[in-house]
Protein backbone atom coordinates (compact mmCIF):
# COMPACT_ATOMS: atom_id res chain seq x y z
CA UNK A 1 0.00 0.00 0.00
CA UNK A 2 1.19 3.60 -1.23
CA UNK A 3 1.98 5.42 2.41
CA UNK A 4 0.74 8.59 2.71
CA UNK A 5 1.90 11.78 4.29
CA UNK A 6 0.51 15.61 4.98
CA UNK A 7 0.54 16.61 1.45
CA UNK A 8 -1.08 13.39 -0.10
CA UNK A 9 -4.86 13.75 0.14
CA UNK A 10 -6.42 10.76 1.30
CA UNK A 11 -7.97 8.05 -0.98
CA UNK A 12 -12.07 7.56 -1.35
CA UNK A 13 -13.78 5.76 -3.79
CA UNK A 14 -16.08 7.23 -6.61
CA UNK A 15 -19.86 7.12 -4.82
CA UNK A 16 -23.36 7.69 -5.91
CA UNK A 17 -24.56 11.31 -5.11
CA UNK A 18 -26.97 10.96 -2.04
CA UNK A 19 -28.28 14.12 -2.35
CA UNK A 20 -31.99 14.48 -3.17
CA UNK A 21 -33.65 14.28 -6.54
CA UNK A 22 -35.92 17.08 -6.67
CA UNK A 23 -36.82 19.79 -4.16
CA UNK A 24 -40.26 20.39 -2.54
CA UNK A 25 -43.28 20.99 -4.98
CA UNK A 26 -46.30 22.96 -3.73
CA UNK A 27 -48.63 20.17 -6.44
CA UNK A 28 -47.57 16.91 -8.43
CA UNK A 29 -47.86 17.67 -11.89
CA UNK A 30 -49.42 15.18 -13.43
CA UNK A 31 -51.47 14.62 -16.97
CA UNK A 32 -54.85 12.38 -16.87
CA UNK A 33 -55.75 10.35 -19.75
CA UNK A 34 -59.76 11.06 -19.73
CA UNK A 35 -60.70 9.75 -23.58
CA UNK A 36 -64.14 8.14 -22.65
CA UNK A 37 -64.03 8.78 -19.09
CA UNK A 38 -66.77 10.22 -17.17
CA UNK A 39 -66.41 13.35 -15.67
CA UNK A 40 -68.72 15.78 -12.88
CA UNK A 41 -68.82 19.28 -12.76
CA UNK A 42 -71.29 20.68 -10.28
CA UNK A 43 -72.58 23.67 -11.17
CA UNK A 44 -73.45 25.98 -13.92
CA UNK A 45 -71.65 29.34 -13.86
CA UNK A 46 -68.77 30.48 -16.46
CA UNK A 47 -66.01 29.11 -14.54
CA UNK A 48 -68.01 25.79 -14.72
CA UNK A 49 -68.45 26.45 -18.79
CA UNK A 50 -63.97 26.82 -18.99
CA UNK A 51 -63.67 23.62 -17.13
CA UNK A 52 -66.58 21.78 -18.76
CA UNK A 53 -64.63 23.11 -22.25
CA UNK A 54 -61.24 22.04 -21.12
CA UNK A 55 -62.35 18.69 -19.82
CA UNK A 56 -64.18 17.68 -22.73
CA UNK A 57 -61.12 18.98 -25.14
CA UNK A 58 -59.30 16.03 -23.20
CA UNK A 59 -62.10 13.56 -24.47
CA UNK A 60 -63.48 12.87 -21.26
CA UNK A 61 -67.37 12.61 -20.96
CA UNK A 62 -68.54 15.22 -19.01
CA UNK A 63 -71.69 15.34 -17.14
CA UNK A 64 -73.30 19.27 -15.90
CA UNK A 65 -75.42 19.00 -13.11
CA UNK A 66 -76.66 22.15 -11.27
CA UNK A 67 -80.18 23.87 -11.33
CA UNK A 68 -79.18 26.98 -13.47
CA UNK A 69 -76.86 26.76 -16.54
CA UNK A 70 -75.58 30.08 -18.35
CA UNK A 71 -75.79 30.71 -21.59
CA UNK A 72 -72.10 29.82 -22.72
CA UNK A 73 -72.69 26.01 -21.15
CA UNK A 74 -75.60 25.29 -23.33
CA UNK A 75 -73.84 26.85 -26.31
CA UNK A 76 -70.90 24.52 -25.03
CA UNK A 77 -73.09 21.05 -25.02
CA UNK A 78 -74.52 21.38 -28.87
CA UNK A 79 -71.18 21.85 -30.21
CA UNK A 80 -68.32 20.48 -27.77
CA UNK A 81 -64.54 20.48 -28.52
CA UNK A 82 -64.08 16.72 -28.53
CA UNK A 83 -65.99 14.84 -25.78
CA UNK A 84 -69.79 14.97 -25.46
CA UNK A 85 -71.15 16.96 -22.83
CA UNK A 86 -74.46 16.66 -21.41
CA UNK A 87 -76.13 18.50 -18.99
CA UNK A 88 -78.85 18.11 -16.05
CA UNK A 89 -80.40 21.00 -15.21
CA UNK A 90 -80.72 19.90 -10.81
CA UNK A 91 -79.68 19.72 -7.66
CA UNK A 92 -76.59 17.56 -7.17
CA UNK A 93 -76.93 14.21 -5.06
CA UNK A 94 -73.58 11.99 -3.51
CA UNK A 95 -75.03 9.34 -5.94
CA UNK A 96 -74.02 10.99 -8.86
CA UNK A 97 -70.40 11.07 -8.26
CA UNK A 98 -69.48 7.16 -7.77
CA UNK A 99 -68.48 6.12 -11.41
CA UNK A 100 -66.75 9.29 -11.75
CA UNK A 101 -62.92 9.61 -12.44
CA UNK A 102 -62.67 13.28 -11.66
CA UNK A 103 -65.24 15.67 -9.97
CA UNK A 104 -65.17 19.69 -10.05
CA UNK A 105 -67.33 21.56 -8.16
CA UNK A 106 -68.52 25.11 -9.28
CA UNK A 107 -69.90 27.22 -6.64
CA UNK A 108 -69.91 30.65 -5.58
CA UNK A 109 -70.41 29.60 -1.45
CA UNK A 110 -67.55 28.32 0.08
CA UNK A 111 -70.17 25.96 2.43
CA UNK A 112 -71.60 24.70 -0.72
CA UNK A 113 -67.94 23.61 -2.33
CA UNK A 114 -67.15 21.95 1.07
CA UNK A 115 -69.76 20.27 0.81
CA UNK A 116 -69.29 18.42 -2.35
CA UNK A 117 -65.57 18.36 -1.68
CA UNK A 118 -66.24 16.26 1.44
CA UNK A 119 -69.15 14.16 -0.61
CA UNK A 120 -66.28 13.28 -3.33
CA UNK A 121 -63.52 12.37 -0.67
CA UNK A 122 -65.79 10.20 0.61
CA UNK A 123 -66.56 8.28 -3.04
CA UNK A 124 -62.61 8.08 -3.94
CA UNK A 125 -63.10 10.95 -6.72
CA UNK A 126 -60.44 13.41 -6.75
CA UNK A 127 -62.02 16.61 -6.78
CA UNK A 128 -61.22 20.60 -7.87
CA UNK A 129 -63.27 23.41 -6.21
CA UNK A 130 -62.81 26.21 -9.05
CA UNK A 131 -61.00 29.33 -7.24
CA UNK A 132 -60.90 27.33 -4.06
CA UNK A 133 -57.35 25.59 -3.69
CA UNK A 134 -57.51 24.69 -0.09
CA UNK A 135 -60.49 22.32 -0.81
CA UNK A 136 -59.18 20.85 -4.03
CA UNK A 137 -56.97 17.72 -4.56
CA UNK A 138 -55.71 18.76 -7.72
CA UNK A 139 -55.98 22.33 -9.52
CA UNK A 140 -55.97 23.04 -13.32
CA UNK A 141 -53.84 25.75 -13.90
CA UNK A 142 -52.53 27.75 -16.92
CA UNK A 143 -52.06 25.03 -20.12
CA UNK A 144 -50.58 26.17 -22.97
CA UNK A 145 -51.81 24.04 -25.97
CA UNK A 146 -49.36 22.48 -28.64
CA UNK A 147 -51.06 19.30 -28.62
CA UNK A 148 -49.82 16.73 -27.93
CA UNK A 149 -47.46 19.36 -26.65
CA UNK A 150 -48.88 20.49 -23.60
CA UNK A 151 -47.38 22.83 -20.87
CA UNK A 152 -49.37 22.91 -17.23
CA UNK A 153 -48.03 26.12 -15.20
CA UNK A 154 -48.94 26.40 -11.64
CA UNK A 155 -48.73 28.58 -8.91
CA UNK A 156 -50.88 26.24 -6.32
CA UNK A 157 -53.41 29.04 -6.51
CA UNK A 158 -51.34 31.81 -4.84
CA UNK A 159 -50.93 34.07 -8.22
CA UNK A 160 -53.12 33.01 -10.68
CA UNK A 161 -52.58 36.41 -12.59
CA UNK A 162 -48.99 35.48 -12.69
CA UNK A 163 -49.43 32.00 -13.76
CA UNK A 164 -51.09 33.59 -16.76
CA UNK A 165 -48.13 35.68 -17.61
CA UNK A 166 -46.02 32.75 -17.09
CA UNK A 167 -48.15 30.74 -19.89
CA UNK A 168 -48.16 34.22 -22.14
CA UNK A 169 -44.31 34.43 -21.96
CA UNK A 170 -44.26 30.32 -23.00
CA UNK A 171 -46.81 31.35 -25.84
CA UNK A 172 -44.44 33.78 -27.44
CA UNK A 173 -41.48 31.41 -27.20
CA UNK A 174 -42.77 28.04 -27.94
CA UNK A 175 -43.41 28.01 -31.61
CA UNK A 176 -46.78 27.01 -32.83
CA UNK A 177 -45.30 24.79 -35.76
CA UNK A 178 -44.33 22.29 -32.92
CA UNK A 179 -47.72 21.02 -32.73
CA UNK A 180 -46.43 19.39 -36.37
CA UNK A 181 -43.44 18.24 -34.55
CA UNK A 182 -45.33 16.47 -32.01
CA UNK A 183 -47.89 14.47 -33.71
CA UNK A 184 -45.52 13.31 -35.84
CA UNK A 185 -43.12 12.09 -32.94
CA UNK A 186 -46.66 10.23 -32.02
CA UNK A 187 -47.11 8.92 -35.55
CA UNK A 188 -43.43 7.66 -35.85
CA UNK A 189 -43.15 6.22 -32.69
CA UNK A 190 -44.34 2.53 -33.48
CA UNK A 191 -41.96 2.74 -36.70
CA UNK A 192 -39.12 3.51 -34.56
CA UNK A 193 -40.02 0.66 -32.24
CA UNK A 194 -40.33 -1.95 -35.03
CA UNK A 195 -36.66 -1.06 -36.65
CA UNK A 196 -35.43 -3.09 -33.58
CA UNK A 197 -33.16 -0.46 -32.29
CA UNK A 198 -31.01 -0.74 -29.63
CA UNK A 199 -31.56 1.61 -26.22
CA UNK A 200 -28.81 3.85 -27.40
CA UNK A 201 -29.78 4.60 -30.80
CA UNK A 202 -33.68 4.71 -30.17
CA UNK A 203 -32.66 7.53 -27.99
CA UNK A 204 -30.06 8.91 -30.23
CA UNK A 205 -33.15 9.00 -33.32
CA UNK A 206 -35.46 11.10 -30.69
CA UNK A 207 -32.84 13.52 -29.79
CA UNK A 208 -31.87 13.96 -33.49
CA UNK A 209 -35.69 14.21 -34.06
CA UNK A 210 -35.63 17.27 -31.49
CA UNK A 211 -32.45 18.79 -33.06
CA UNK A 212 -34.24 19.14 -36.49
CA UNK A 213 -37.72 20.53 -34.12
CA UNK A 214 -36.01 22.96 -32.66
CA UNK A 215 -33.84 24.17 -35.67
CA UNK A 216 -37.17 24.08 -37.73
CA UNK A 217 -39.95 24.27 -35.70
CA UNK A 218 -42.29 26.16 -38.58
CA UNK A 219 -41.72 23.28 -41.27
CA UNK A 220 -44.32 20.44 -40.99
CA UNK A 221 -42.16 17.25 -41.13
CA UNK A 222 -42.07 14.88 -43.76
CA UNK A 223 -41.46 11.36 -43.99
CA UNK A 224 -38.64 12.04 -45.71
CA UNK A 225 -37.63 13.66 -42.42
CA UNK A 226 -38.33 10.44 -40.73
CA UNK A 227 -36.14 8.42 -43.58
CA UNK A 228 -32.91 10.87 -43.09
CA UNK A 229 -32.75 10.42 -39.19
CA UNK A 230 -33.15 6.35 -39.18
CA UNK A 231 -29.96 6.87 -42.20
CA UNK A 232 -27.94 9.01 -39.99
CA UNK A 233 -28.37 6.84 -37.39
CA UNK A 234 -27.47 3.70 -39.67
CA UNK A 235 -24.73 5.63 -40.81
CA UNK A 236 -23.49 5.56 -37.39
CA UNK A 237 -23.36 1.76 -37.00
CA UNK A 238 -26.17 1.93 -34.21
CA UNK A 239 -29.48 0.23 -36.05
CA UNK A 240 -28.71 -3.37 -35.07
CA UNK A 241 -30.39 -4.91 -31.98
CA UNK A 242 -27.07 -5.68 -30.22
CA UNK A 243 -25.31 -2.56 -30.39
CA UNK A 244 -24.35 -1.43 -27.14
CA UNK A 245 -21.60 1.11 -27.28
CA UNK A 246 -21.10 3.93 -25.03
CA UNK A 247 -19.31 6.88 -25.07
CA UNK A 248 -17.44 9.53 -22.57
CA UNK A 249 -18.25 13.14 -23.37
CA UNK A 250 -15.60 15.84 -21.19
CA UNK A 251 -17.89 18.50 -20.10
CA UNK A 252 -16.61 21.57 -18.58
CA UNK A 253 -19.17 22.84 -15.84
CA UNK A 254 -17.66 26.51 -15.84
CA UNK A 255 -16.10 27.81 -12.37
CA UNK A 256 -19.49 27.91 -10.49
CA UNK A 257 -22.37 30.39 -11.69
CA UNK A 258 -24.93 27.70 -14.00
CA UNK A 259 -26.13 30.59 -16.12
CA UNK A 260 -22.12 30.38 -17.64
CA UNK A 261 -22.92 26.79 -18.84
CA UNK A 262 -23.03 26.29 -22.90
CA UNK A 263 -25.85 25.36 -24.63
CA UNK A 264 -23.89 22.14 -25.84
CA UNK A 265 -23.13 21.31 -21.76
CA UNK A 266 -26.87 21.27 -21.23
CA UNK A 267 -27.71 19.00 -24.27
CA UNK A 268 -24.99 16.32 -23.53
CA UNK A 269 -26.34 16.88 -19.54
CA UNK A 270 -29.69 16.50 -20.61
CA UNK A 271 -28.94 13.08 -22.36
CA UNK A 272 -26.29 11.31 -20.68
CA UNK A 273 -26.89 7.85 -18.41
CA UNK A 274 -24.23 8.57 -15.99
CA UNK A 275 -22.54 12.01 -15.15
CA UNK A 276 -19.68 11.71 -12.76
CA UNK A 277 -18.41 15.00 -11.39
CA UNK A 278 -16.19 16.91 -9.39
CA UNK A 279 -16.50 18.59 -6.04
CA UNK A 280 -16.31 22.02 -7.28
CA UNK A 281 -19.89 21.39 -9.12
CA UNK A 282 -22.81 22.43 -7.74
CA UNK A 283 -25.83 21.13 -7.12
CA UNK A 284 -27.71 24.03 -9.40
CA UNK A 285 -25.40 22.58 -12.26
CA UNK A 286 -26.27 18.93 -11.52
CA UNK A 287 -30.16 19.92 -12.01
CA UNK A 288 -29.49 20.36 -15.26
CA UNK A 289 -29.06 16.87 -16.05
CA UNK A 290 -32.02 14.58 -16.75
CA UNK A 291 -33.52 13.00 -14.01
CA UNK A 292 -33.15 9.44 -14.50
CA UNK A 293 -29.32 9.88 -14.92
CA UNK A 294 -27.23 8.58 -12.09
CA UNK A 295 -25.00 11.06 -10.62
CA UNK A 296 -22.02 9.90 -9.02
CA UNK A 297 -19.38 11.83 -7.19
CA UNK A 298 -15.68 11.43 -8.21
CA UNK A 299 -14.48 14.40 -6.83
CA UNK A 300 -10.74 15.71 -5.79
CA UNK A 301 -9.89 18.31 -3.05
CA UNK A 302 -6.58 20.09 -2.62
CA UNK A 303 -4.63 18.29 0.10
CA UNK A 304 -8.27 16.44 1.33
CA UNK A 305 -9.73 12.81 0.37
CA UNK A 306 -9.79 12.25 -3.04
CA UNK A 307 -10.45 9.54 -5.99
CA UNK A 308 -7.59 8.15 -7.52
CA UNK A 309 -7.53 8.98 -10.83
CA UNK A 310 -6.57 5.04 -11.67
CA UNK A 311 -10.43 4.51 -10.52
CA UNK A 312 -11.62 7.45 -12.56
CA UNK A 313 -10.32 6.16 -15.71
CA UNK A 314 -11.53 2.71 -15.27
CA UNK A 315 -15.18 4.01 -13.90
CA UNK A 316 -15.80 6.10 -16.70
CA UNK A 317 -14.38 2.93 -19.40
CA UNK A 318 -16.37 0.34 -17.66
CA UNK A 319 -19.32 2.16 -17.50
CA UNK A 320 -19.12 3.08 -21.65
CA UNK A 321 -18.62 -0.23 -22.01
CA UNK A 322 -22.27 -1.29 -20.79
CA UNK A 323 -23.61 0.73 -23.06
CA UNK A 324 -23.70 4.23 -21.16
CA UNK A 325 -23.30 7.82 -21.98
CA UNK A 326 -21.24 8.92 -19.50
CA UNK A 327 -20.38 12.61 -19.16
CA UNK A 328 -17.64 13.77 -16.63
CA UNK A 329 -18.60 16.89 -15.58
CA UNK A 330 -15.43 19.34 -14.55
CA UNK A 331 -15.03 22.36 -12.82
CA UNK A 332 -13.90 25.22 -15.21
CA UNK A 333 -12.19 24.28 -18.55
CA UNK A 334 -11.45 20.97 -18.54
CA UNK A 335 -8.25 21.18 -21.07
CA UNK A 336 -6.96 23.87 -18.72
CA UNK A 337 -5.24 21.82 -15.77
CA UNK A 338 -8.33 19.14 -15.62
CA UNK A 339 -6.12 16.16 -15.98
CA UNK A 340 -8.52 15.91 -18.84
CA UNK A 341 -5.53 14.22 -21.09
CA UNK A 342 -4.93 11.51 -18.98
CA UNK A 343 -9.27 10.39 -19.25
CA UNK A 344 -9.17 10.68 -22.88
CA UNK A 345 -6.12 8.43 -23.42
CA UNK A 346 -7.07 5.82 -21.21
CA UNK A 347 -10.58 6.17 -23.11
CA UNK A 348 -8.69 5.67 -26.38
CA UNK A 349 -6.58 3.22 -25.13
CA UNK A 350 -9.57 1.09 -24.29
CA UNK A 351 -11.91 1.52 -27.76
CA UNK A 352 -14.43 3.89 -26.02
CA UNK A 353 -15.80 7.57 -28.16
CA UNK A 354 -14.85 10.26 -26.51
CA UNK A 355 -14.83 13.94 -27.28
CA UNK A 356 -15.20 17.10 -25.23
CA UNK A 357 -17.45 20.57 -24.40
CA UNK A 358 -15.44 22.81 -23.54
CA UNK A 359 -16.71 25.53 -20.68
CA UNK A 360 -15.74 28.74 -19.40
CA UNK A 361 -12.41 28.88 -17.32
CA UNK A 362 -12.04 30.16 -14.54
CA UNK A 363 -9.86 33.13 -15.77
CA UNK A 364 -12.90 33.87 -18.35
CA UNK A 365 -14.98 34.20 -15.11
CA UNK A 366 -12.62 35.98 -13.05
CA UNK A 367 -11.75 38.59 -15.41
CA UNK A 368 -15.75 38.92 -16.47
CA UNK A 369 -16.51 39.60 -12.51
CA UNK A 370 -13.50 42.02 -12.30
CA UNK A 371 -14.55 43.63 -15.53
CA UNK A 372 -11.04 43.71 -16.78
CA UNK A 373 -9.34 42.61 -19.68
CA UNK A 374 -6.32 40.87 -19.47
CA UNK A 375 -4.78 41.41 -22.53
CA UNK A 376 -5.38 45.03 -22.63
CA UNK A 377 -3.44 46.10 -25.33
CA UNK A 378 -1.53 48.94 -23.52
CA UNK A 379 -0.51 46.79 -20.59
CA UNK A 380 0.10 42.79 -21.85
CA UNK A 381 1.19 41.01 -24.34
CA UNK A 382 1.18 37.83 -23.07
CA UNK A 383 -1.63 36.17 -21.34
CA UNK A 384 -0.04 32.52 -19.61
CA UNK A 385 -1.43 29.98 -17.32
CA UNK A 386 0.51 27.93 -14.70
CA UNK A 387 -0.36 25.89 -11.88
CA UNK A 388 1.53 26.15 -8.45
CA UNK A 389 0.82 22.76 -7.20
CA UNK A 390 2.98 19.16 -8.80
CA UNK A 391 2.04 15.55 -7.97
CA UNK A 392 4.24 16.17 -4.48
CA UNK A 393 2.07 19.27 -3.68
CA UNK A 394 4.70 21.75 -3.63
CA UNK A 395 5.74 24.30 -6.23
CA UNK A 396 7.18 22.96 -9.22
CA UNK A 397 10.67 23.12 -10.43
CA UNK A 398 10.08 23.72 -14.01
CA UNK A 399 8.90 26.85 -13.51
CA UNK A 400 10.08 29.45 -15.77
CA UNK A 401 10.30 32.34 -13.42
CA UNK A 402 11.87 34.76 -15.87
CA UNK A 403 8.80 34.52 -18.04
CA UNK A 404 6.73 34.62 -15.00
CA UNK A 405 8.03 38.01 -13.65
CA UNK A 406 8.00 39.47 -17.26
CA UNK A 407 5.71 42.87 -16.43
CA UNK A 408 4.54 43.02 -20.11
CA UNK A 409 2.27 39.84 -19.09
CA UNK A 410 -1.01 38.41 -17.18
CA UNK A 411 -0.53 35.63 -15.23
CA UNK A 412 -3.06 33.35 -14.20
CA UNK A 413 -1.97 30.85 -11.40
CA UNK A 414 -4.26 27.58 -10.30
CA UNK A 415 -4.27 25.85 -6.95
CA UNK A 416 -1.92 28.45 -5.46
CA UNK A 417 -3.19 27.90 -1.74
CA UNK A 418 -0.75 26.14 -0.07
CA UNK A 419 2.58 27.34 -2.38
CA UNK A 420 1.77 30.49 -2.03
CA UNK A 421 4.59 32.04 -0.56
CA UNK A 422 7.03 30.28 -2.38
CA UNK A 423 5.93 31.26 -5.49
CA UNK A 424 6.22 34.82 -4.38
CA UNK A 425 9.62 34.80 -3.22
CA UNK A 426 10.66 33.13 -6.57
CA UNK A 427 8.72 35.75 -8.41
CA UNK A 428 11.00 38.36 -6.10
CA UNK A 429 13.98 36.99 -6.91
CA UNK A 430 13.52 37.02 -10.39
CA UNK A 431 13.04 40.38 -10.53
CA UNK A 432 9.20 41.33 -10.56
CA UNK A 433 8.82 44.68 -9.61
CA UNK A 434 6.76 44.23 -5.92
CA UNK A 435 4.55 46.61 -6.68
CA UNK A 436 2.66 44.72 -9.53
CA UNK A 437 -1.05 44.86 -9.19
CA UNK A 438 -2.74 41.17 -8.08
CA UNK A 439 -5.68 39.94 -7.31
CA UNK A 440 -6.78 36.65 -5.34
CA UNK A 441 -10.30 35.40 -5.91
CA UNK A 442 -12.48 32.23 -3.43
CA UNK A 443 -14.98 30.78 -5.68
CA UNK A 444 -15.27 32.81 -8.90
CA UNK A 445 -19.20 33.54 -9.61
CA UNK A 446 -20.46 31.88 -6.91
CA UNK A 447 -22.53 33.74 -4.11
CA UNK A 448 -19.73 32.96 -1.54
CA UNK A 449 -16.97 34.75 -4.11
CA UNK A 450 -14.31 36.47 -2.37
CA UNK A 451 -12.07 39.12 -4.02
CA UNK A 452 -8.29 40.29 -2.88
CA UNK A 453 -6.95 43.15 -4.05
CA UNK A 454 -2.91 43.47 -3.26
CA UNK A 455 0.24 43.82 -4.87
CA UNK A 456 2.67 40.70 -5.91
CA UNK A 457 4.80 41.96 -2.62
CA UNK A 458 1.97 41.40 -0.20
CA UNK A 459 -0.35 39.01 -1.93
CA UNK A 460 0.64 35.90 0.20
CA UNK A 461 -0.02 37.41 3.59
CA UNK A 462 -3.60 39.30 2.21
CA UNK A 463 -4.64 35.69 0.88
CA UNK A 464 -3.66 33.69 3.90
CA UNK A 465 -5.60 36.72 6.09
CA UNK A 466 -8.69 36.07 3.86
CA UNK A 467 -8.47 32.49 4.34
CA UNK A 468 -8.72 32.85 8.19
CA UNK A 469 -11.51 35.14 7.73
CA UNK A 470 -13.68 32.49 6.46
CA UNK A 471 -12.59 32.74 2.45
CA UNK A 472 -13.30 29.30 0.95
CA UNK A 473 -14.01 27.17 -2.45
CA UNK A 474 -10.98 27.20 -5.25
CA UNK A 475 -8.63 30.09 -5.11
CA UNK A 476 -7.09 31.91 -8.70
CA UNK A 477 -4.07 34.26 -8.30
CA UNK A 478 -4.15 36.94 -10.91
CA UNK A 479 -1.18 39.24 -11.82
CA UNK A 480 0.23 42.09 -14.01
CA UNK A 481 -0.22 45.05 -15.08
CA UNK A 482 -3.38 44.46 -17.02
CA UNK A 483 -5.33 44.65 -13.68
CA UNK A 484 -4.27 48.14 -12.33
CA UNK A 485 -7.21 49.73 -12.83
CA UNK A 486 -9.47 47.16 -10.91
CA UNK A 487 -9.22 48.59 -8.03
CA UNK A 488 -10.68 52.09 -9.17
CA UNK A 489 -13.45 50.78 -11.64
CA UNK A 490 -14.33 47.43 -10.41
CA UNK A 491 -14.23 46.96 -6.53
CA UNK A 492 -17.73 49.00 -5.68
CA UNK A 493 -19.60 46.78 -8.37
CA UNK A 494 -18.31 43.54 -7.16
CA UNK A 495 -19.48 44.50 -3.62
CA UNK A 496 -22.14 45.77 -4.90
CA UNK A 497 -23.22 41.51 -5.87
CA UNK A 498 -21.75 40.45 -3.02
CA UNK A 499 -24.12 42.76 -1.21
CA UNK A 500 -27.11 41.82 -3.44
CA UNK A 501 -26.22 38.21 -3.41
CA UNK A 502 -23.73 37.52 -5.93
């Protein structure tokens, strides 16, 4: 067994996230199938007439019982959307609502609705009491119709009037033309079955399918449409029964804030099997993958436990092998310091696809918060990376230190933390002028971001204060010229966020 000492971080295995799922929700959204079904609505007012409409656009049979019925109701039953609607113009009884699937009562009293909400309960009906959430099971809400696209938005009756400006916003962005798109993903469905597909490439067809929606969403398909996606897939080797192969996609999950994910880190989050990530991803980045996905951490900490990378490599293999999509999800840029080269050559090494999305480094997000370029024209010419930590944990030797004090450059330094002060002293001896402007950042665009401003001479001792103080997540040293003016322009607006919450 390897021995370990202070600087090696400990060894755990990769694990399954325990975290939960999904957070609270105020109602279960769910969709009833009601073609044929028999459904009660007590009570004959206008907010009776929308539901009586809505229900019967769903196919469901809908019986009216109350002993006045508006206009609009009776207009409703000689012409309904889709299922027939008949009405009986008297006084409800608990007898009519055994038999039913759903029940809605309509009434203006809130004794009245209590009444039949209690008489339903009683029968095993689920029931709605229009404008009355706290005696309803389950609530309508705003729909917006691309059928067999629909979208239910609720507010669990709190804002109705907002709900309705949710579903207007939806209107304006969801294009009508996929209503096309979605009958024919019903049409095609039992064609894609029969072609004997395996798991991978029947999902690999309806994600192509939704590529070609959402890049055309006003052109009706064709089955010519249909023809190209089962050749594309073909062409990939993936239409026989027993094809199995997986793949490894390197994501890079950005250095914290989700809103600085790429569009193509969402898709391959959205459809991978597995995603195995690091520490330094959060949970509002993790969300973004789909739910049946199983998340699994394989994280590394500076100078704390951490997976082998031996395991890593063999995880993510193994797990392509059964047929997976597996995504490793990194903090930052994952070609930038990520040991990323080391996952795709044992990848390639074993037969298994792999290719890689990038994501915003953390310099990117540093320099976006600060507001500053770094290779402003008038101060740098050179913009270079370096890391301050080797496989011992201390500085590395290789450094060039020359190049590293030249004033005519930004430099960006990872995992500086614990060499800190070496690094500086090097830098001093090599001539940097100790005045050069610096700047240490905790946790670039997250909430909890911390920002140092100091000079190369006393940036050790103003990021080991900081750290005492409470500064924590991944640390970035940035240095040079480039960044002498963020201390004038930048420093209110940053505290500014911090103040308003990032």
């Amino acid at each position: 067994m390897a021995a370990t000492g202070p600087d090696t971080p400990a060894p755990r295995a990769p694990r399954q996230a325990g975290q939960a799922r999904m957070e609270a929700i105020a109602r279960l959204p769910v969709f009833f199938g009601l073609e044929g079904r028999r459904v009660l609505v007590a009570g004959g007012g206008e907010p009776a007439a929308w539901k009586a409409e809505l229900l019967s656009a769903a196919g469901a049979r809908v019986e009216v019982i109350a002993p006045d019925i508006c206009e609009d109701l009776w207009r409703l039953a000689g012409a309904p959307p889709r299922g027939p609607i008949s009405i009986h113009v008297r006084d409800w009884h608990a007898d009519d609502i055994p038999g039913a699937v759903l029940a809605v009562a309509g009434f203006d009293e809130e004794a009245d609705a209590r009444r039949f909400t209690v008489a339903a309960r009683a029968a095993g009906v689920p029931v709605n009491a229009i404008d009355k959430p706290a005696l309803s099971d389950f609530t309508f809400g705003a729909i917006v119709n691309r059928s067999p696209l629909v979208v239910g938005i609720s507010t669990d009756g709190a804002a109705p009037v907002f709900g309705q400006a949710v579903r207007a916003k939806i209107e304006a962005l969801l294009p009508s033309g996929f209503k096309a798109w979605a009958l024919a993903a019903k049409t095609w469905r039992q064609a894609v079955t029969a072609r004997g597909l395996s798991h991978h490439a029947r999902r690999a067809f309806w994600e192509r399918f939704a590529a070609t929606a959402l890049a055309e969403p006003n052109r009706a398909p064709q089955d010519t449409d249909r023809a190209a996606l089962f050749a594309a897939i073909e062409a990939e080797g993936m239409q026989h029964r027993s094809s199995n192969a997986g793949s490894v996609v390197l994501v890079g999950a950005g250095p914290g804030d989700p809103e600085l994910l790429t569009l193509k880190a969402v898709r391959a989050l959205q459809s991978a099997d597995v995603v195995l990530y690091d520490d330094l991803v959060s949970g509002a980045i993790l969300d973004f993958a789909r739910r049946e996905a199983r998340k699994m951490l394989v994280g590394k900490t500076g100078y704390g436990p951490s997976c082998k990378q031996d395991d890593i490599n063999a995880l993510m293999v193994d797990l392509a092998r059964e047929g997976r999509r597996v995504v490793r999800l990194k903090g930052g840029e994952p070609m930038i310091f990520g040991r990323a080269g080391e996952e795709i050559a044992h990848c390639r090494a074993a037969g298994v696809p792999v290719e890689v999305i990038p994501g915003i480094s953390a310099p990117q997000g540093a320099a976006s918060r600060l507001v500053t370029s770094l290779t402003h024209r008038d101060h740098a010419r050179r913009l270079q990376f370096v890391t301050a930590h080797a496989r011992d944990g201390k500085l590395p030797k290789d450094l060039d230190f020359s190049a590293l004090a030249d004033k005519a450059a930004t430099t960006v330094v990872y995992m500086p933390r614990r060499t800190l002060p070496d690094l500086v002293r090097n830098l001093m001896a090599a001539g940097i002028d100790p005045a050069t402007p610096a700047v240490a950042m905790f946790s670039v665009t997250r909430p909890e971001e911390k920002v140092i401003l100091a000079s190369v001479a006393t940036l050790a001792e103003e990021v080991a204060r900081a750290a005492e103080a409470g500064a924590e997540g991944p640390c970035l040293i940035l240095y040079g010229q480039a960044l002498a003016e963020v201390a004038v322009e930048a420093l209110p607006q940053i505290a500014q966020a911090a103040a308003n919450g990032g």
